[in-house]
C-alpha atoms as a PDB file:
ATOM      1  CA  UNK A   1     -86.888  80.417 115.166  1.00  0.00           C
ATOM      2  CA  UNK A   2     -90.526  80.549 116.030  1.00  0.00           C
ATOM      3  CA  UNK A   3     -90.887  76.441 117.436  1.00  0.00           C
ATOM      4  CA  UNK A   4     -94.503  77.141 117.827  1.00  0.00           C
ATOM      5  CA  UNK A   5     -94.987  77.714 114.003  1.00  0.00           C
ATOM      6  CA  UNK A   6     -92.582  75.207 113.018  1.00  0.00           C
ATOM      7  CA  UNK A   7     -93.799  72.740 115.194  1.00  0.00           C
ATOM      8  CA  UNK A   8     -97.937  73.202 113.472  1.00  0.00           C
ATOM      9  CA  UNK A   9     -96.299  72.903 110.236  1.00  0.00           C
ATOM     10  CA  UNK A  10     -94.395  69.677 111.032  1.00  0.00           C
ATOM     11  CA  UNK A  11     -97.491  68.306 112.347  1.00  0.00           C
ATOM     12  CA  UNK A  12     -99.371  69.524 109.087  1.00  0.00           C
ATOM     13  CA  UNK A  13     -96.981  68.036 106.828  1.00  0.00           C
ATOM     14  CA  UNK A  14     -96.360  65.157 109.013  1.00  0.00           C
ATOM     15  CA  UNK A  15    -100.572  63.957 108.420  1.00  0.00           C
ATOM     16  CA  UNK A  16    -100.485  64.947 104.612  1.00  0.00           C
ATOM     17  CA  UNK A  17     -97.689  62.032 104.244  1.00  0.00           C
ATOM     18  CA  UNK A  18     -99.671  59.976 106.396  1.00  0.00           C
ATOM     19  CA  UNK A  19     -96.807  59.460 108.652  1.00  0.00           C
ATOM     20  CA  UNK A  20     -96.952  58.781 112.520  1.00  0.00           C
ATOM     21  CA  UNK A  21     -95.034  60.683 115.153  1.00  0.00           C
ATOM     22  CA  UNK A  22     -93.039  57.368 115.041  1.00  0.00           C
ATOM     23  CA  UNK A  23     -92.373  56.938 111.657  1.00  0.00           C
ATOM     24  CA  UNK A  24     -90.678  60.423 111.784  1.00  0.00           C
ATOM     25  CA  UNK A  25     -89.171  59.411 115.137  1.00  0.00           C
ATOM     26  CA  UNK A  26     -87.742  55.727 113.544  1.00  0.00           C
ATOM     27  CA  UNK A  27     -86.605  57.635 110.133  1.00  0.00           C
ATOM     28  CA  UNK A  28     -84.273  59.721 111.978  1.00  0.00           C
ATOM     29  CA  UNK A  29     -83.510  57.858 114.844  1.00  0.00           C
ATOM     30  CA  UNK A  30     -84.625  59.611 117.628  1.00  0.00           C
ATOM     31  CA  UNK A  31     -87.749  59.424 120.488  1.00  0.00           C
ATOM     32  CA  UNK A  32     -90.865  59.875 119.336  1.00  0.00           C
ATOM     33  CA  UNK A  33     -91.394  62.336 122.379  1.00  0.00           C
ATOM     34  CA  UNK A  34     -88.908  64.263 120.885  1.00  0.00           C
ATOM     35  CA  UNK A  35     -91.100  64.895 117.616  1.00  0.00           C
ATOM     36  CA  UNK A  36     -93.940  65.369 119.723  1.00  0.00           C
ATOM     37  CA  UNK A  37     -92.262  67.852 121.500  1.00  0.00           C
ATOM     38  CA  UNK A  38     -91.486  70.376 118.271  1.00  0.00           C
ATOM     39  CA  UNK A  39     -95.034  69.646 117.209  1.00  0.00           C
ATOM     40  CA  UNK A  40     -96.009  71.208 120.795  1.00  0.00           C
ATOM     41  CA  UNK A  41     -93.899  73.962 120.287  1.00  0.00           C
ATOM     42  CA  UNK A  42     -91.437  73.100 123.297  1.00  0.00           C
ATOM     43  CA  UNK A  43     -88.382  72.499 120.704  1.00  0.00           C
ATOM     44  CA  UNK A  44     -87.139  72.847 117.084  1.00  0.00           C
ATOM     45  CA  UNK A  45     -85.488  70.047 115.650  1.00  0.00           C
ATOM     46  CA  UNK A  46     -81.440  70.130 116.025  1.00  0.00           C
ATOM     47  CA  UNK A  47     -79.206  71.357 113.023  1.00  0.00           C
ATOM     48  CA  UNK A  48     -78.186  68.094 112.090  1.00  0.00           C
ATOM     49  CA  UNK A  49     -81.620  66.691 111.580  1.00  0.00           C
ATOM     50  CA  UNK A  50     -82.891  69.430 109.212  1.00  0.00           C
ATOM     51  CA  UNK A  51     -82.066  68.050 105.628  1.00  0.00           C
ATOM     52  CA  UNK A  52     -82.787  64.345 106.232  1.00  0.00           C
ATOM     53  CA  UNK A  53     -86.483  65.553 108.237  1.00  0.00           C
ATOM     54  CA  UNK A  54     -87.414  68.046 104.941  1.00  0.00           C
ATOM     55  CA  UNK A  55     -86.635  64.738 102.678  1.00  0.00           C
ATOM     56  CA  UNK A  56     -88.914  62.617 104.781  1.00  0.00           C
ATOM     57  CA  UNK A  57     -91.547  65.437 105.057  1.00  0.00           C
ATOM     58  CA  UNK A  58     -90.907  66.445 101.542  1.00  0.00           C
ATOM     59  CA  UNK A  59     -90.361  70.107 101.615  1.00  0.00           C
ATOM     60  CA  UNK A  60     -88.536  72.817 101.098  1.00  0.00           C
ATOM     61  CA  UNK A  61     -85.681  73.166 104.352  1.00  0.00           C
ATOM     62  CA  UNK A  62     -85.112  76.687 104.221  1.00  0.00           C
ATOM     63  CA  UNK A  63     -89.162  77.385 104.562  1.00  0.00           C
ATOM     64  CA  UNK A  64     -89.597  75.206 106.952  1.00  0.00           C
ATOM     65  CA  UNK A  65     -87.089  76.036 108.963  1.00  0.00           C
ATOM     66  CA  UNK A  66     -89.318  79.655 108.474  1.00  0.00           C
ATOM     67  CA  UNK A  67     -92.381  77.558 109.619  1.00  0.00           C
ATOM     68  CA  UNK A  68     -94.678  78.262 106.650  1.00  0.00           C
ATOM     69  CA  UNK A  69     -94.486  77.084 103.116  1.00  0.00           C
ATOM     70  CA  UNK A  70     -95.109  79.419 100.494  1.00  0.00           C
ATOM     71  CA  UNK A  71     -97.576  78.790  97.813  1.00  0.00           C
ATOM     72  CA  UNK A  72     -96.995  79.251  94.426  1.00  0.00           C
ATOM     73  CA  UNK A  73     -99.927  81.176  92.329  1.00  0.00           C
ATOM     74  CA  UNK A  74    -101.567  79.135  90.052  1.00  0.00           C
ATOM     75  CA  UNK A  75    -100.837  78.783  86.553  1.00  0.00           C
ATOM     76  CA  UNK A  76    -103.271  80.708  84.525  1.00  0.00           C
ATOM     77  CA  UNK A  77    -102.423  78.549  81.082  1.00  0.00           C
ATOM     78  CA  UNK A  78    -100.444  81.683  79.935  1.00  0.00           C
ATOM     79  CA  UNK A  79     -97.534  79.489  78.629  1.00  0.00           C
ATOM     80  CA  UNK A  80     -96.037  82.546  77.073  1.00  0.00           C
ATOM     81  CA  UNK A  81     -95.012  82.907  80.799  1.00  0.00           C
ATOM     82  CA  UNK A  82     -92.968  80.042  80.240  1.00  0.00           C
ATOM     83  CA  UNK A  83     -89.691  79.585  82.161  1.00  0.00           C
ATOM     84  CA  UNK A  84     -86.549  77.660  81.358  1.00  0.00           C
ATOM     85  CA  UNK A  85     -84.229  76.685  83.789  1.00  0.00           C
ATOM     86  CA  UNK A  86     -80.552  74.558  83.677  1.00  0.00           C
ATOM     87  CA  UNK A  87     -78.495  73.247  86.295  1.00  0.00           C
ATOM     88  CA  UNK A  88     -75.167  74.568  86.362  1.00  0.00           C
ATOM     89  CA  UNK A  89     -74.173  71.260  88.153  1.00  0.00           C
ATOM     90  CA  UNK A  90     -75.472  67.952  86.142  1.00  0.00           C
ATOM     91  CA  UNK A  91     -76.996  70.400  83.134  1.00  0.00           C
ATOM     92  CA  UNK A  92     -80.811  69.690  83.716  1.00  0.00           C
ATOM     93  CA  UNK A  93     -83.180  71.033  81.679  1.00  0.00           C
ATOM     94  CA  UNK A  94     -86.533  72.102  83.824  1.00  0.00           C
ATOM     95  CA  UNK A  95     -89.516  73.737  82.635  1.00  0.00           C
ATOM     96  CA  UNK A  96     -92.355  75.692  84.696  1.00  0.00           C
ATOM     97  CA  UNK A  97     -95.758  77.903  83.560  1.00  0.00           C
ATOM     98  CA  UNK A  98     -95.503  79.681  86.591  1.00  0.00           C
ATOM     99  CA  UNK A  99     -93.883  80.918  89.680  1.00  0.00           C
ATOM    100  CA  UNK A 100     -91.999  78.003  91.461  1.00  0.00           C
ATOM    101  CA  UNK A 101     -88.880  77.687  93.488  1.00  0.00           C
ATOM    102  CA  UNK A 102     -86.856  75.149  91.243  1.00  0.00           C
ATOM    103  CA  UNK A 103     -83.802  73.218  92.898  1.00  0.00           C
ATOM    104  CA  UNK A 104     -81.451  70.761  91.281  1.00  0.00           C
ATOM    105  CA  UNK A 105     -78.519  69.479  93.105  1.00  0.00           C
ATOM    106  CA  UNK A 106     -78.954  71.022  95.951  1.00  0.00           C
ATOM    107  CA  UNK A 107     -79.306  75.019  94.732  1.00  0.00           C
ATOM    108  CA  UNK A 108     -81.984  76.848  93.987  1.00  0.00           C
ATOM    109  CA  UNK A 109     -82.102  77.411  89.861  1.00  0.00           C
ATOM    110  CA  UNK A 110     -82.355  81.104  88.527  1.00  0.00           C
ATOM    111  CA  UNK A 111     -85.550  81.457  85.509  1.00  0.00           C
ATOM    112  CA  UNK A 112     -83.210  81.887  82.440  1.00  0.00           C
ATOM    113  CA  UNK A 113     -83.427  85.352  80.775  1.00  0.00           C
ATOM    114  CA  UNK A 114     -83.324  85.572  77.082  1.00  0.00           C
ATOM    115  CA  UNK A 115     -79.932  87.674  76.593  1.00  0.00           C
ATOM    116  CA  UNK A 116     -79.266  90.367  73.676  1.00  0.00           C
ATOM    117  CA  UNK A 117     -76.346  88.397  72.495  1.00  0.00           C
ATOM    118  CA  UNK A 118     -74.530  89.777  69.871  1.00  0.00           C
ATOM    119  CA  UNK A 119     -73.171  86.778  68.315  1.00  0.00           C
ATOM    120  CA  UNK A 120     -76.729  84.642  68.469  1.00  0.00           C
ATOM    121  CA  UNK A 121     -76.613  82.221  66.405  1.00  0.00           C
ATOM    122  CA  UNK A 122     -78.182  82.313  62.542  1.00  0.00           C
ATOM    123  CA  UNK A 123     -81.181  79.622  62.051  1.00  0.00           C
ATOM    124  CA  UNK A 124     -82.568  78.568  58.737  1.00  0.00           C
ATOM    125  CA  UNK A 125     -85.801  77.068  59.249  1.00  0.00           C
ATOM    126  CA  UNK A 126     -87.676  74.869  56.173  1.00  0.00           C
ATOM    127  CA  UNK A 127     -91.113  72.999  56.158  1.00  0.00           C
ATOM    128  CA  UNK A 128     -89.963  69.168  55.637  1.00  0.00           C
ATOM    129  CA  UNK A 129     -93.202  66.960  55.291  1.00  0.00           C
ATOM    130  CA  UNK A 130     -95.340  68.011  58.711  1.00  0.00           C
ATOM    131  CA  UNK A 131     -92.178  69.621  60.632  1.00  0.00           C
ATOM    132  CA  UNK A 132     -90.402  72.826  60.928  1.00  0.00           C
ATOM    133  CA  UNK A 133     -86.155  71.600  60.318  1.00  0.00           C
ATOM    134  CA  UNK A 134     -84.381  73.912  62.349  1.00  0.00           C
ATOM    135  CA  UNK A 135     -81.215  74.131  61.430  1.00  0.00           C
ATOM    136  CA  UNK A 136     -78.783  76.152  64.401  1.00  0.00           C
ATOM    137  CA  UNK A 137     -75.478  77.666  62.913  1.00  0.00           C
ATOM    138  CA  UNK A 138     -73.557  76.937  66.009  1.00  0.00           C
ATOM    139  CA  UNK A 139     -70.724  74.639  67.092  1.00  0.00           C
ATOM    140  CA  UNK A 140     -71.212  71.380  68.983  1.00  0.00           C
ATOM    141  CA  UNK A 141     -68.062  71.307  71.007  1.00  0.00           C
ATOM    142  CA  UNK A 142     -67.507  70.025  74.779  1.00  0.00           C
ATOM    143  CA  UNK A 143     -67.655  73.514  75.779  1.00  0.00           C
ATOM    144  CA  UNK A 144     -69.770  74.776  73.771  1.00  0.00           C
ATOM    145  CA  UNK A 145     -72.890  73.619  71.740  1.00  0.00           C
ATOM    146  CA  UNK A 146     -76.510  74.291  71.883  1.00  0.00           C
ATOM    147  CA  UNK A 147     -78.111  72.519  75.044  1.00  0.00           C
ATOM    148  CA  UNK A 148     -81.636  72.637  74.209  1.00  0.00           C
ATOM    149  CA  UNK A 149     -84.256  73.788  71.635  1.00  0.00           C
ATOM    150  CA  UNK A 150     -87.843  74.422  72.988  1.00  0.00           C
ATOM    151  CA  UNK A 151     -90.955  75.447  70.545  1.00  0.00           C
ATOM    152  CA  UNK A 152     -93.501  77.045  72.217  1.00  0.00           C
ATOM    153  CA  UNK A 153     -97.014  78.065  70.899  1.00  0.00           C
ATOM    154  CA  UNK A 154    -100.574  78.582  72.285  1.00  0.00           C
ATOM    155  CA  UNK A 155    -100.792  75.267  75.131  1.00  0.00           C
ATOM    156  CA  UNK A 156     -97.747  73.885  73.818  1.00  0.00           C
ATOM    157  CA  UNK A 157     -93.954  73.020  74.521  1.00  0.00           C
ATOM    158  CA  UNK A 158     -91.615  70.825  72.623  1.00  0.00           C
ATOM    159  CA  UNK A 159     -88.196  70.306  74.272  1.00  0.00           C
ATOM    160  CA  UNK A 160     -85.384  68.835  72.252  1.00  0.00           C
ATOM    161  CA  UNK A 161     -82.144  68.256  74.212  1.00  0.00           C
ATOM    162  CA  UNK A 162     -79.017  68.385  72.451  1.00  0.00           C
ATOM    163  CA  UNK A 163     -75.495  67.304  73.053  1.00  0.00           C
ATOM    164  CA  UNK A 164     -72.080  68.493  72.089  1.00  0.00           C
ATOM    165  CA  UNK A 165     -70.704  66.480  68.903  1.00  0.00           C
ATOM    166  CA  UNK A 166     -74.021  65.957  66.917  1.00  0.00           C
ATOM    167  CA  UNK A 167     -75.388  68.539  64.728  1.00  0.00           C
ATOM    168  CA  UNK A 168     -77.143  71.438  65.566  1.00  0.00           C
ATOM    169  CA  UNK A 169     -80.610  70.698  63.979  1.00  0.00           C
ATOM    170  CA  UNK A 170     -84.014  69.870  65.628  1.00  0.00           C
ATOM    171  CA  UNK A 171     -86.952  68.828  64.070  1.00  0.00           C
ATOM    172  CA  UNK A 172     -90.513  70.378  65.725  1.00  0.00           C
ATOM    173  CA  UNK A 173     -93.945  70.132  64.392  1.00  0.00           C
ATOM    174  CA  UNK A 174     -95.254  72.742  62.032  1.00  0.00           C
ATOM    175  CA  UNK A 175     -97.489  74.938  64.138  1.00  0.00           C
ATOM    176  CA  UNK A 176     -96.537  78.713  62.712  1.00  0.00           C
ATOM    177  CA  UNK A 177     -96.619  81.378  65.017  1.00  0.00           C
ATOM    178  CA  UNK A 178     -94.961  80.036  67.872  1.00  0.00           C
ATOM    179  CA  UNK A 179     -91.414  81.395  69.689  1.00  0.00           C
ATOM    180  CA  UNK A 180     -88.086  79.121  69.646  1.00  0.00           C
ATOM    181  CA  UNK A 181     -85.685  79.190  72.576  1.00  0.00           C
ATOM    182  CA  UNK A 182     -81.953  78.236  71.773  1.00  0.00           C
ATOM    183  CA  UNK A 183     -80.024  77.885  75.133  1.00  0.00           C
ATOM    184  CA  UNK A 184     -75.916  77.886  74.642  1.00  0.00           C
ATOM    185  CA  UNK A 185     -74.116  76.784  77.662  1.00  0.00           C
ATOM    186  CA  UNK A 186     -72.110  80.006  77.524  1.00  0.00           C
ATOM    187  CA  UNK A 187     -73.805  82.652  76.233  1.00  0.00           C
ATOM    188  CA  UNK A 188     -77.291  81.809  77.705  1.00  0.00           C
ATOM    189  CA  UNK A 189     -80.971  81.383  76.188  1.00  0.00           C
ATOM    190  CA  UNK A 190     -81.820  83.433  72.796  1.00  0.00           C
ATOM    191  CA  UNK A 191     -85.789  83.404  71.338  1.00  0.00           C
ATOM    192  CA  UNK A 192     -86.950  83.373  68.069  1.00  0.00           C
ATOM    193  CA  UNK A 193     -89.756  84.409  66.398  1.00  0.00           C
ATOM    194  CA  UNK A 194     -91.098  81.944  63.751  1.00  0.00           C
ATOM    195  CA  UNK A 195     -92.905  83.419  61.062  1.00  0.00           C
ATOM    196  CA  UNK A 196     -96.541  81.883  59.983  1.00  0.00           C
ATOM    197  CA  UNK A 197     -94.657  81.851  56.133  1.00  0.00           C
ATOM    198  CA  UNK A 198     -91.246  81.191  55.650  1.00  0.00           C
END
């Protein structure tokens, strides 16, 4: 571990929450000559103190612990770059338009990949007053059901989530032209093209 770098970005982060050297200090229950000290370089913070100082700082532990933070490039409004991402713990559903590091319950999310699945499912899409109905010939079981439509087209997403035991049918504005994502909790995230006629 490089202290020195650590210790700057500490100090950065430390002044961009507009927290004191003592306020860190009194959060995790130590000196405040002991945060001084990593923000001189002459110490890294202990093992123990890691996850409950990246909270308080609010960043990511593991690049800290590096002693840089790595920026993200910025999104570009290319929402076709969309990425979909679920946790395999509590089943969030979380959405970015460009490179991020994602983490739900405590792991770092993979981007979903739409899959060549050989049994995706059949969808019958019909114009009903100012929506596309989307209907999704899949089951709805406890183990496995659809758990979330997204439409996207040009600057636009619309997310619906489902659950298992209700039907497999979404209703999403009619904007032709745009791409539907199906994810199934266990054979992954299938795309769509949806015609401008149907």
């Amino acid at each position: 571990m490089d202290c020195a770098k650590i210790g700057r970005l500490i100090a950065q982060l430390r002044k961009e929450k507009g927290l004191t050297q003592q306020n860190i200090a009194h959060a995790l229950n130590i000196s405040n000559k002991t945060v001084s000290k990593w923000e001189c370089g002459l110490g890294c913070p202990d093992v123990s103190l890691w996850a409950d100082l990246s909270a308080i700082l609010g960043a990511d532990m593991a690049q800290m612990m590096e002693g840089e933070i790595t920026l993200n490039r910025p999104d570009r409004g290319n929402i076709d770059k969309i990425r979909f991402y679920v946790c395999p713990s509590c089943k969030n559903v979380l959405v970015s338009t460009g490179g991020s590091s994602i983490f739900c319950c405590g792991r770092k999310l993979e981007q979903l990949t739409p899959k060549l699945i050989e049994n995706t499912p059949h969808i019958t899409a019909e114009i009903v007053d100012v929506d596309y109905f989307i209907t999704i010939d899949h089951e709805m079981t406890k183990n496995h059901y659809i758990l979330f439509a997204a439409y996207v087209k040009s600057d636009k997403v619309f997310l619906t989530r489902l659950y298992p035991e209700q039907g497999a049918a979404v209703r999403i504005p009619h904007i032709p032209g745009g791409k539907l994502y199906l994810y199934c909790v266990k054979h992954g995230l299938a795309v769509y093209s949806i015609p401008a006629k149907l």
